[in-house]
C-alpha atoms as a PDB file:
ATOM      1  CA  UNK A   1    -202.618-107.423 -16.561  1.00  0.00           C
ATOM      2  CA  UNK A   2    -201.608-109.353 -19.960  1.00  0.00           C
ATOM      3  CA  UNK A   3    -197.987-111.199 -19.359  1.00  0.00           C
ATOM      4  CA  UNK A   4    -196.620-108.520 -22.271  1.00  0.00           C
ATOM      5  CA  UNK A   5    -197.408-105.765 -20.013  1.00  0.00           C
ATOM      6  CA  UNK A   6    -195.560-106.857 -17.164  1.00  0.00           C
ATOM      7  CA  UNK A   7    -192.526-105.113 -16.120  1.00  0.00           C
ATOM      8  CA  UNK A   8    -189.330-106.582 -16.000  1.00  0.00           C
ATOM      9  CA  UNK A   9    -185.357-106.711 -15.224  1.00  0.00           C
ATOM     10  CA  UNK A  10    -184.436-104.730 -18.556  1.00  0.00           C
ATOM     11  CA  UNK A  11    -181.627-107.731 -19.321  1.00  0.00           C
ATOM     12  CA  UNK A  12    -184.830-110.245 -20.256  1.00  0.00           C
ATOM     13  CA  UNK A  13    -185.404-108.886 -23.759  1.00  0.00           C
ATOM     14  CA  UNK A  14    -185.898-112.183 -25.632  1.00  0.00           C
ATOM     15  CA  UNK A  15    -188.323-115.042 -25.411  1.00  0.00           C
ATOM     16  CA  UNK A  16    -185.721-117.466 -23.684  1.00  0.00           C
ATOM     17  CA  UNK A  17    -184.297-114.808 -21.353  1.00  0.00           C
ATOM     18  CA  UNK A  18    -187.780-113.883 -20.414  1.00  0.00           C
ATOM     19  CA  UNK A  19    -188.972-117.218 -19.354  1.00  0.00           C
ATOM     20  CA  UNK A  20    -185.721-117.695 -17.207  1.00  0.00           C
ATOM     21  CA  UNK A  21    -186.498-114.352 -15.506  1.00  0.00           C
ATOM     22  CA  UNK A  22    -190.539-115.195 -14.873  1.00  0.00           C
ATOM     23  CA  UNK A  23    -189.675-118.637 -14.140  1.00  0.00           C
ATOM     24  CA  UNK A  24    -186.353-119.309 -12.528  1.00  0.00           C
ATOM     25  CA  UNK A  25    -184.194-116.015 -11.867  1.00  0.00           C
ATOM     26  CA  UNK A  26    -183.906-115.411  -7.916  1.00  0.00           C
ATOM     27  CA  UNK A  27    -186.221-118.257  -6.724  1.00  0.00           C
ATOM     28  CA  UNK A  28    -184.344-119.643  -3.816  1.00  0.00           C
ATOM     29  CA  UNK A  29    -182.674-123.275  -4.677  1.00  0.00           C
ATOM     30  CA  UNK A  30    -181.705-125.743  -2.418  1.00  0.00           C
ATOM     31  CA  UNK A  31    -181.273-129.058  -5.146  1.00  0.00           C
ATOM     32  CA  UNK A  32    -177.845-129.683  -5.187  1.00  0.00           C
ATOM     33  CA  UNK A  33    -177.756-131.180  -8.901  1.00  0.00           C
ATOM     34  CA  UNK A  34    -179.574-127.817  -9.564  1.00  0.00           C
ATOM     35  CA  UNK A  35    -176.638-125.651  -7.668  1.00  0.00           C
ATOM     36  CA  UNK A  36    -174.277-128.166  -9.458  1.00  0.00           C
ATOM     37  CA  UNK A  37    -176.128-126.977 -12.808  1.00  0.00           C
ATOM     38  CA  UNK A  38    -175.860-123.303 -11.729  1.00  0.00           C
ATOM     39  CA  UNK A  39    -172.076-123.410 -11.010  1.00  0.00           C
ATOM     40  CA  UNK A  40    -171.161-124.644 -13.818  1.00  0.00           C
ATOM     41  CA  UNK A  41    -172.889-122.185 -16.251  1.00  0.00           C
ATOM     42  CA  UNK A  42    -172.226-119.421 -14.607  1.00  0.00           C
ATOM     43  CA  UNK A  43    -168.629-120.350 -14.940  1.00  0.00           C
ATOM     44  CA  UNK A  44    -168.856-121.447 -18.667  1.00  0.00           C
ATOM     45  CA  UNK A  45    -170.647-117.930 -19.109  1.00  0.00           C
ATOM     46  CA  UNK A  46    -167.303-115.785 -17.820  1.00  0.00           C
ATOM     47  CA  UNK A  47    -166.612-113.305 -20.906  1.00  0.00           C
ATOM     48  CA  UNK A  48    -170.099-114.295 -22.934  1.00  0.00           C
ATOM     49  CA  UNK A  49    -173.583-113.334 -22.562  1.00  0.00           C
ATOM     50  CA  UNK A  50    -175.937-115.261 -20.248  1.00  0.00           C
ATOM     51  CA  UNK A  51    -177.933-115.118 -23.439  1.00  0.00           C
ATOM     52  CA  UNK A  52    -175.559-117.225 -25.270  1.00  0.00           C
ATOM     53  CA  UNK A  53    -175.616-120.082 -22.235  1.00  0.00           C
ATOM     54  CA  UNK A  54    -179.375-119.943 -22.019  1.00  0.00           C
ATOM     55  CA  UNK A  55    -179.339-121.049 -25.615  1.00  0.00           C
ATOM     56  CA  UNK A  56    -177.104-123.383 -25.083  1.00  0.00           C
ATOM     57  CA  UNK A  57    -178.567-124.755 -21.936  1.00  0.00           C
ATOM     58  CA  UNK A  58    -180.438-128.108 -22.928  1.00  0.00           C
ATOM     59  CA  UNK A  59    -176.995-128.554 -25.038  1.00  0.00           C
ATOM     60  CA  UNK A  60    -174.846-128.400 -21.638  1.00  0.00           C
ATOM     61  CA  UNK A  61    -177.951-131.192 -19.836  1.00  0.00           C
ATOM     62  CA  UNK A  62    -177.314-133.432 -22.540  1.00  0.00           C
ATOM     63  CA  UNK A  63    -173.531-133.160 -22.739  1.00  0.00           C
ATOM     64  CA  UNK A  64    -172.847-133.158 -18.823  1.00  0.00           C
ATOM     65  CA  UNK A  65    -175.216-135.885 -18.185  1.00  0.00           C
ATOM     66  CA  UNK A  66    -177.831-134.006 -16.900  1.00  0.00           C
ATOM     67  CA  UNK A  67    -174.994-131.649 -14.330  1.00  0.00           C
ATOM     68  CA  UNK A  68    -174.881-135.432 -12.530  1.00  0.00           C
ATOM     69  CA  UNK A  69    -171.861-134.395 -10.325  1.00  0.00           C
ATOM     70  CA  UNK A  70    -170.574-138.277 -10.125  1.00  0.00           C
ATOM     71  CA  UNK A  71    -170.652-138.935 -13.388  1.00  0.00           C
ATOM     72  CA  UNK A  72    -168.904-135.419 -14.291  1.00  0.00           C
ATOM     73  CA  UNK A  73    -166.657-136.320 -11.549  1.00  0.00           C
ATOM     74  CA  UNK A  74    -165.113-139.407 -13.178  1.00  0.00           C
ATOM     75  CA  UNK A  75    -164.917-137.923 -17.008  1.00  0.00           C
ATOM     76  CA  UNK A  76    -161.625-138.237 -18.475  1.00  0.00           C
ATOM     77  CA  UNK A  77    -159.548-137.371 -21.054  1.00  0.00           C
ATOM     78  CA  UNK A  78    -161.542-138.976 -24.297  1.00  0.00           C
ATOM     79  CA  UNK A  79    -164.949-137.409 -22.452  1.00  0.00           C
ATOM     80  CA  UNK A  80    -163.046-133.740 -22.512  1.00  0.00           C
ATOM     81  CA  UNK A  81    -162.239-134.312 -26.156  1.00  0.00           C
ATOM     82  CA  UNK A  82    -165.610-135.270 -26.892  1.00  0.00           C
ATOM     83  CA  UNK A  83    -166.634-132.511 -25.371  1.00  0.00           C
ATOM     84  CA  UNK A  84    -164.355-129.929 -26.366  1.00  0.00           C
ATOM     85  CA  UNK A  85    -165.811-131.080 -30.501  1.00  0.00           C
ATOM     86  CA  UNK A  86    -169.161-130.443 -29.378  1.00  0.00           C
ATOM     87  CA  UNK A  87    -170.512-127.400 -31.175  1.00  0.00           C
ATOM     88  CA  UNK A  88    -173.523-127.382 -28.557  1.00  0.00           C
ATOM     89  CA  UNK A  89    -171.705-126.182 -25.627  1.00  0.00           C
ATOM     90  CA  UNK A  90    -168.884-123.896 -25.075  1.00  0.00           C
ATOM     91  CA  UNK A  91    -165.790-125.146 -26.780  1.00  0.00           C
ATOM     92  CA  UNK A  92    -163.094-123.884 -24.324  1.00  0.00           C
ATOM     93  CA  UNK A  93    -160.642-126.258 -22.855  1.00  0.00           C
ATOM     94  CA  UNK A  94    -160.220-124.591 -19.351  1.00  0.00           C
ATOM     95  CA  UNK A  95    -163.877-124.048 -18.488  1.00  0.00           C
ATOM     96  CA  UNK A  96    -165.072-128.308 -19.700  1.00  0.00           C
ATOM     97  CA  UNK A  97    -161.830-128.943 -17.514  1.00  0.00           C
ATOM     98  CA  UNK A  98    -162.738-126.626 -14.600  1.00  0.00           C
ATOM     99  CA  UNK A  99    -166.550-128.806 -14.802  1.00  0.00           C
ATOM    100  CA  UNK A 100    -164.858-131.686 -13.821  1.00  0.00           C
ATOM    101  CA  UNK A 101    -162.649-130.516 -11.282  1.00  0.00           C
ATOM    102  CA  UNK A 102    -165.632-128.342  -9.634  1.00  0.00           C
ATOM    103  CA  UNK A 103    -167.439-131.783  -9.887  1.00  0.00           C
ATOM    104  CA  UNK A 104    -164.851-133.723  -7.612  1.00  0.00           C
ATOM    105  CA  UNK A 105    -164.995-130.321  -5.104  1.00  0.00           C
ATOM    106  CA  UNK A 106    -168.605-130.788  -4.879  1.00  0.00           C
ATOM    107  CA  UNK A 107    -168.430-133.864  -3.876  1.00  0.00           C
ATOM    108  CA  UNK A 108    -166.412-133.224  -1.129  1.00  0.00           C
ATOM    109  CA  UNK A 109    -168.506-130.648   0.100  1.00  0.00           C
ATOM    110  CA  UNK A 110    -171.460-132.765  -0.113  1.00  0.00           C
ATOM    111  CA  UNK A 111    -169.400-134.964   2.372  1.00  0.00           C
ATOM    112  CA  UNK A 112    -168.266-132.331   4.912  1.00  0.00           C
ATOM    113  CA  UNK A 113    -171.775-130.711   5.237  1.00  0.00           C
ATOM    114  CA  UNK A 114    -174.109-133.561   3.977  1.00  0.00           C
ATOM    115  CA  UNK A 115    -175.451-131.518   0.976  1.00  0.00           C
ATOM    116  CA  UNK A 116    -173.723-128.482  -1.132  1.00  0.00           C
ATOM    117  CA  UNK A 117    -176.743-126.794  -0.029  1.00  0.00           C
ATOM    118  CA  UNK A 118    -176.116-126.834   3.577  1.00  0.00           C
ATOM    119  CA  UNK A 119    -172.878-125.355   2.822  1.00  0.00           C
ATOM    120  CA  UNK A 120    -173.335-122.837   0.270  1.00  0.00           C
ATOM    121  CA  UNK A 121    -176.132-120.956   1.758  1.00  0.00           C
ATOM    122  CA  UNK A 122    -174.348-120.265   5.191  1.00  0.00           C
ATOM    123  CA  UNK A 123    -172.907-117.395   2.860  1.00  0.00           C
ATOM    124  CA  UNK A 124    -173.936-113.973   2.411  1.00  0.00           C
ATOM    125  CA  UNK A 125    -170.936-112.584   0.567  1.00  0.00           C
ATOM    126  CA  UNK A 126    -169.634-113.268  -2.680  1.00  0.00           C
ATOM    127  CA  UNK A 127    -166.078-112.727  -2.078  1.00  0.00           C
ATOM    128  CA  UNK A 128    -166.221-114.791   1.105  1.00  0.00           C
ATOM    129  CA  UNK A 129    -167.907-117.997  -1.007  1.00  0.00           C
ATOM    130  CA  UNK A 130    -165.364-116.985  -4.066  1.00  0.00           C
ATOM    131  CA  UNK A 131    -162.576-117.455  -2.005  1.00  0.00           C
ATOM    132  CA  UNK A 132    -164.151-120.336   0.203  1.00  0.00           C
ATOM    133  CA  UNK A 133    -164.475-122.408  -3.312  1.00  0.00           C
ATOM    134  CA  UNK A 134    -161.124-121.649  -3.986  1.00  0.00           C
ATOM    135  CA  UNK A 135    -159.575-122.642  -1.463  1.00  0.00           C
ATOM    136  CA  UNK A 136    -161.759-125.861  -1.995  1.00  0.00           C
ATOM    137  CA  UNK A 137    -160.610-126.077  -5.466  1.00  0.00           C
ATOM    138  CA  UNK A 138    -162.625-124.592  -7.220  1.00  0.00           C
ATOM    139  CA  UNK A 139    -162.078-123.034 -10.616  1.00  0.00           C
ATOM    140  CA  UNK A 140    -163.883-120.079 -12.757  1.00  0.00           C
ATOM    141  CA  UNK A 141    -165.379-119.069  -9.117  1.00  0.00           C
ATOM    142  CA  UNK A 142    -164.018-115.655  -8.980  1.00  0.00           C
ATOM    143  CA  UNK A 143    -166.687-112.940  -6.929  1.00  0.00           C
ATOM    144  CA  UNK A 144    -168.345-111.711 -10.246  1.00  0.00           C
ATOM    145  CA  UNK A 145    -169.192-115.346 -11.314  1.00  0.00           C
ATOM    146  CA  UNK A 146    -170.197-116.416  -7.895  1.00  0.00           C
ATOM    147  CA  UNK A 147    -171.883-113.030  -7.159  1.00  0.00           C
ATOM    148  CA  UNK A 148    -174.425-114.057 -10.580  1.00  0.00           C
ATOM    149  CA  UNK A 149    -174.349-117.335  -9.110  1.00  0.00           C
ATOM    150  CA  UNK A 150    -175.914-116.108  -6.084  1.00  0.00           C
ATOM    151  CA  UNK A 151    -178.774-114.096  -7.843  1.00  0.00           C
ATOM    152  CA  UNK A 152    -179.477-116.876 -10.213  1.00  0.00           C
ATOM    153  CA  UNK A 153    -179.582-119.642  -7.265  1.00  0.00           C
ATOM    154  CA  UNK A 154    -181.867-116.737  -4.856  1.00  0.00           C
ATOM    155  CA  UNK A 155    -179.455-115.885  -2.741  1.00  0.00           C
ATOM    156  CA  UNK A 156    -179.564-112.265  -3.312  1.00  0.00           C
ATOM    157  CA  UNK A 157    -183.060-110.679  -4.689  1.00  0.00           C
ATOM    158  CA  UNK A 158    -181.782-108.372  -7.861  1.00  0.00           C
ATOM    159  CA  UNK A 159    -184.701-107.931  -9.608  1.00  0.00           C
ATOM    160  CA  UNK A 160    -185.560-104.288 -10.393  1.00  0.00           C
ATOM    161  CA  UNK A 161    -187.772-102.922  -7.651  1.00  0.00           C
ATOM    162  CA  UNK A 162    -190.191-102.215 -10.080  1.00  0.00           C
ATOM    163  CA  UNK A 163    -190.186-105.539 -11.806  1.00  0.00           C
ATOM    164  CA  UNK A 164    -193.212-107.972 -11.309  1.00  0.00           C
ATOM    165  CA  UNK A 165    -190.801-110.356  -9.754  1.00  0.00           C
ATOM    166  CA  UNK A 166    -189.132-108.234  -7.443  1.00  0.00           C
ATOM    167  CA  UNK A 167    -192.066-108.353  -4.535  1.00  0.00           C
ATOM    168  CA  UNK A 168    -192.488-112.307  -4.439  1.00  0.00           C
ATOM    169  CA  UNK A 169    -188.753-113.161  -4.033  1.00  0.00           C
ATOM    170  CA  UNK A 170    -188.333-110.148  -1.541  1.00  0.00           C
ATOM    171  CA  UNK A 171    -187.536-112.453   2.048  1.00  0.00           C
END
């Protein structure tokens, strides 16, 4: 079967969303810099299109130092200015500030259970780990951000049951 006749999730519609799908959509992930990486899109997605942070996404590696949680950890003010005038990521002061905090949480959860990994899948619900990273500190972790979180990361298989990719994720 040709990769053009393959069926997919109906939201991969574009050469960039497509490749995230095949490649990277569901597969389980257990790299904490790659969780850190996934938190903090998902939250910088909250009111836009995953379409519009996929494009952006090499932007965001470049700008966050490549989702290093230390390094995000210790950015301050002239780093969130610098950020907040580039025109590569998502300009919006609450979600480059939330980074940063959600970088100094992660680190503290890397302490407690050794890696964010360890902690994060010991969840199965959302709302549980939405309000878990809250009360951690957290920001732009509300249940419909974490619950994309958990799809993207593998947590929860969403493909369409008739999608190619639905069958190898399926645990």
């Amino acid at each position: 079967m040709k990769k053009t006749e393959l069926k997919r999730c109906a939201w991969a519609r574009n050469p960039l969303a497509i490749a995230y799908h095949d490649r990277e959509w569901g597969v389980p992930v257990r790299d904490d810099r790659r969780l850190f990486e996934f938190l903090i899109l998902e939250g910088a997605q909250a009111g836009l299109s995953w379409d519009t942070i996929l494009a952006k996404r090499e932007n965001y590696r470049k700008a966050f130092d490549r989702f290093d949680p230390r390094k995000v950890a210790r950015y301050g003010a002239a780093k969130k200015r610098q950020l907040l005038g580039n025109a590569g990521i998502v300009r919006n002061r609450a979600k480059i500030e939330s980074a940063v905090i959600n970088a100094r949480a992660f680190l503290e959860v890397q302490k407690e259970f050794g890696t964010f990994a360890a902690y994060v899948w010991r969840f199965t619900d959302a709302g549980t780990l939405s309000r878990d990273l809250k009360r951690r500190g957290f920001k732009f972790v509300g249940a419909t951000i974490i619950y994309a979180f958990m799809q993207a990361i593998g947590m929860v298989n969403d493909h369409a049951r008739d999608c190619f990719r639905y069958k190898a994720l399926a645990r």
